[in-house]
Protein backbone atom coordinates (compact mmCIF):
# COMPACT_ATOMS: atom_id res chain seq x y z
CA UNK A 1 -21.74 -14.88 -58.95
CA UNK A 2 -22.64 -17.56 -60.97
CA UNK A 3 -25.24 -16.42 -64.07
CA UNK A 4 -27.47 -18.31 -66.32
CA UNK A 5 -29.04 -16.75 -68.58
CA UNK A 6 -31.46 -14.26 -66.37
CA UNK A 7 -30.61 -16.63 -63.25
CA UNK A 8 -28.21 -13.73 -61.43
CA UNK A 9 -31.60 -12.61 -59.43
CA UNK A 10 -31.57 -16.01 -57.40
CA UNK A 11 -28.45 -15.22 -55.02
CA UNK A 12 -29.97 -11.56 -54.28
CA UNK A 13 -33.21 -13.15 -53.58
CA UNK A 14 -32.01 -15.67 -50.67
CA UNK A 15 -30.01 -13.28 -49.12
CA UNK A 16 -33.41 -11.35 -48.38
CA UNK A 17 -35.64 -15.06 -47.76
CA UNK A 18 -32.69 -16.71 -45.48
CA UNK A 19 -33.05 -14.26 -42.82
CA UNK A 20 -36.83 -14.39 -42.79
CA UNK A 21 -36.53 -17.99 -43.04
CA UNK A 22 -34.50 -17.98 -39.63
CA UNK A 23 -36.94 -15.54 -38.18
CA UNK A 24 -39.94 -17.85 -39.01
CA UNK A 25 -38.16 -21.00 -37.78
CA UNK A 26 -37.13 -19.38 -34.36
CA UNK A 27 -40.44 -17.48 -34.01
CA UNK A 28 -41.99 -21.54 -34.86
CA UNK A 29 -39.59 -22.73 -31.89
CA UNK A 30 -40.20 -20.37 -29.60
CA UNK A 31 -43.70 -21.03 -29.84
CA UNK A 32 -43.19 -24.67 -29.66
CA UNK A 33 -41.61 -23.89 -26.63
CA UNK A 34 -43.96 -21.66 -24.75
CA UNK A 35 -47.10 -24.43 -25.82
CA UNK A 36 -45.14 -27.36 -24.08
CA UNK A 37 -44.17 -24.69 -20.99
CA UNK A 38 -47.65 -24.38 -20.65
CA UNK A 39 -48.80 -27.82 -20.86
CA UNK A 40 -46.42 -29.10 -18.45
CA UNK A 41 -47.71 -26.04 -16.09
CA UNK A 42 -51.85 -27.20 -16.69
CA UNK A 43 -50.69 -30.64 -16.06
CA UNK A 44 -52.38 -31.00 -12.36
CA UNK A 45 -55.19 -28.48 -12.01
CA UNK A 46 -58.04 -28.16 -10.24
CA UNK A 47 -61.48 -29.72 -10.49
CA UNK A 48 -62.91 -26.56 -9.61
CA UNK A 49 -63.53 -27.47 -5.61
CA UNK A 50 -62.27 -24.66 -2.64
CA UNK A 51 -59.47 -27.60 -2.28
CA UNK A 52 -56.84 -29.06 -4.53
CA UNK A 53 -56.82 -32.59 -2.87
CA UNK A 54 -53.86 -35.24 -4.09
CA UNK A 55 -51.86 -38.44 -2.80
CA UNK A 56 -48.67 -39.76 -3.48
CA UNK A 57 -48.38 -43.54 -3.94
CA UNK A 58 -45.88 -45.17 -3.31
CA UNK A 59 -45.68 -48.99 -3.06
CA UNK A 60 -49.51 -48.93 -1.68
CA UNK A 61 -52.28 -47.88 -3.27
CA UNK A 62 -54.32 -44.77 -1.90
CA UNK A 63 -56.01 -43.74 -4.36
CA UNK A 64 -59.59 -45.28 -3.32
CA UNK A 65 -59.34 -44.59 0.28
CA UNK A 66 -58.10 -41.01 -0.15
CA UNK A 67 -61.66 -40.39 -2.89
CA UNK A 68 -63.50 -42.03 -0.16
CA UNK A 69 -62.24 -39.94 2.82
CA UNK A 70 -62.35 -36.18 0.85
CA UNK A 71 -64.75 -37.26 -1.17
CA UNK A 72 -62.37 -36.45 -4.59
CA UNK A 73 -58.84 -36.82 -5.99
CA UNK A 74 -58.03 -34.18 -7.86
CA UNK A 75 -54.05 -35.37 -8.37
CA UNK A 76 -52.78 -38.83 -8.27
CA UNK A 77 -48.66 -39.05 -8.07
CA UNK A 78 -47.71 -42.61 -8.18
CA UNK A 79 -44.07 -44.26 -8.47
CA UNK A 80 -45.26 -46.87 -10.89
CA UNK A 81 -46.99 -43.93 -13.18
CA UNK A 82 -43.29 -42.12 -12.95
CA UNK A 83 -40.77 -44.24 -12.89
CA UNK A 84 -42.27 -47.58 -13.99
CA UNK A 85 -41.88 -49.72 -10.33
CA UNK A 86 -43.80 -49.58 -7.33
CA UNK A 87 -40.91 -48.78 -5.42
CA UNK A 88 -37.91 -45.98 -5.44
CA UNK A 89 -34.67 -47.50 -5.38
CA UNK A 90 -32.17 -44.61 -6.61
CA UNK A 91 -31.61 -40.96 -5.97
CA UNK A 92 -32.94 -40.19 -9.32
CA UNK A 93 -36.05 -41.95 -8.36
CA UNK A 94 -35.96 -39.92 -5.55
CA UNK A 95 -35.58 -36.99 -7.55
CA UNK A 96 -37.99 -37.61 -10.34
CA UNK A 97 -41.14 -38.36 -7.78
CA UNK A 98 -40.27 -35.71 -5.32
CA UNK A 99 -40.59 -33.40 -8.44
CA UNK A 100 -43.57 -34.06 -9.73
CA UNK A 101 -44.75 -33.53 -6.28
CA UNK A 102 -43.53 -29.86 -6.19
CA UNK A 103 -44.49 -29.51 -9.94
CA UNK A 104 -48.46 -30.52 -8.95
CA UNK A 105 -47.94 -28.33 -5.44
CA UNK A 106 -46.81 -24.81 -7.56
CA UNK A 107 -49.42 -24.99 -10.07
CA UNK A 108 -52.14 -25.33 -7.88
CA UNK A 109 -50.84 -22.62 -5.37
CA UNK A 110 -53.93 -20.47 -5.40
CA UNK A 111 -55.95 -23.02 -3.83
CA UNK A 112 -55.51 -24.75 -0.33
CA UNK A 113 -53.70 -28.47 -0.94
CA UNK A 114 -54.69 -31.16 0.64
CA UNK A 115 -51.50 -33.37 0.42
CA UNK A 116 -52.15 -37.23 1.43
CA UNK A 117 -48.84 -38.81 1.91
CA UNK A 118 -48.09 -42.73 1.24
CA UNK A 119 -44.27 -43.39 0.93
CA UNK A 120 -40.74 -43.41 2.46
CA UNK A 121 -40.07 -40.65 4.83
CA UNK A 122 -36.74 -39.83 3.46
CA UNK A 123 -38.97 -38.84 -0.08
CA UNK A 124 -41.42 -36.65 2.65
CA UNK A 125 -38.65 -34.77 3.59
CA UNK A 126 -37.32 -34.04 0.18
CA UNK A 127 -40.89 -32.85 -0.36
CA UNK A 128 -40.72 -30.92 2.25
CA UNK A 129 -37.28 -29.28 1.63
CA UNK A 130 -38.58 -28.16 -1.71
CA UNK A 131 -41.96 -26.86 -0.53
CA UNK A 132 -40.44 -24.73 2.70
CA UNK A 133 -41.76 -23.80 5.59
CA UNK A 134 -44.82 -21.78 4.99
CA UNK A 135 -44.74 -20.86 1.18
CA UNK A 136 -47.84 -22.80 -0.37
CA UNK A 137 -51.00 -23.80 2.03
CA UNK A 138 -50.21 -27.50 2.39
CA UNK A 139 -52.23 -29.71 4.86
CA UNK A 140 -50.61 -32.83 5.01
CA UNK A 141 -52.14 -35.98 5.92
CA UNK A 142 -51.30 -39.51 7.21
CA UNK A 143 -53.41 -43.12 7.16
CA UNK A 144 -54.55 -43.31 11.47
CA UNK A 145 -55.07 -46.94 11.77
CA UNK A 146 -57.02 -46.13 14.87
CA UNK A 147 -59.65 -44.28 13.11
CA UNK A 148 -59.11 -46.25 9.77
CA UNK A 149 -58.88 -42.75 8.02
CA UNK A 150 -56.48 -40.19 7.10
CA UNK A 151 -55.39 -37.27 10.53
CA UNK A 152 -54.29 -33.82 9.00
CA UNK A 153 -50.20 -33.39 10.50
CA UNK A 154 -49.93 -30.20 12.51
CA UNK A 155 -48.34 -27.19 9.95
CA UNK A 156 -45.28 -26.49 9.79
CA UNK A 157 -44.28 -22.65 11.28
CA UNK A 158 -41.57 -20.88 11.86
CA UNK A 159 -42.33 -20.86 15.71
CA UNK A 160 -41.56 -24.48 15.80
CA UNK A 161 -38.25 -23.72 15.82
């Protein structure tokens, strides 16, 4: 132990701050953690309707005709938002859409979903895949050129199969 005069204290003294040190800096992580965890949870919620109503876009844009037919948007999920084009041309892209999807679907679970759909079908049934059969109340609709609005697609049950 290295002394200096009255200096010998120093030593004794960090090996009681360097633990608490560590303590404070994981307690200051952990924190940081749990406030992003919880941020990326509130990222879709509600607007405070009976309904959580959202489209994905995907090369066209919905967003108008969807506020227009339910009368609010509560969620808009477009490619050009997440990945920066219009269009999805890797499984990543894929991957990165279809997940914000789920994200939006799981943290409004407690109300009814309203789900318009605008995009490839292959990206619909990854969406579906990660949703399941019957585990979140999920109406989903398509654009009916007859009626130039958007027709809720029958649900999904297990009896279908």
């Amino acid at each position: 132990m290295l002394t200096h005069g009255n200096m010998e204290w120093i030593p004794i003294a960090w090996g009681y701050a360097e633990p608490l040190v560590f303590l404070v800096g994981a307690i200051s992580a952990l924190t940081y953690w749990a406030r992003v965890r919880r941020a990326r949870a509130r990222r879709w919620t509600n607007t405070g309707s009976k309904k959580f109503v959202m489209a994905l876009e995907i090369g066209r844009p919905v967003s108008e005709a969807v506020k227009a037919h339910f009368g609010e948007l509560d969620c808009l999920i477009s490619a050009k938002a997440i990945i920066g084009r219009e269009t999805l041309e890797t499984p990543e892209d894929y991957r990165k859409v279809a997940r914000e999807v789920y994200r939006a679907i799981a943290a409004n679970q407690a109300s009814p979903i309203e789900l318009v759909l605008s995009g490839p079908i292959g990206l619909a049934h990854l969406i579906g895949q990660l949703v399941g059969v019957r585990k979140y109340d999920v109406t989903v609709y398509q654009y009916d050129p007859s009626t130039k609005g958007y027709t809720a697609l029958p649900r999904a049950d297990i009896d279908m199969l």
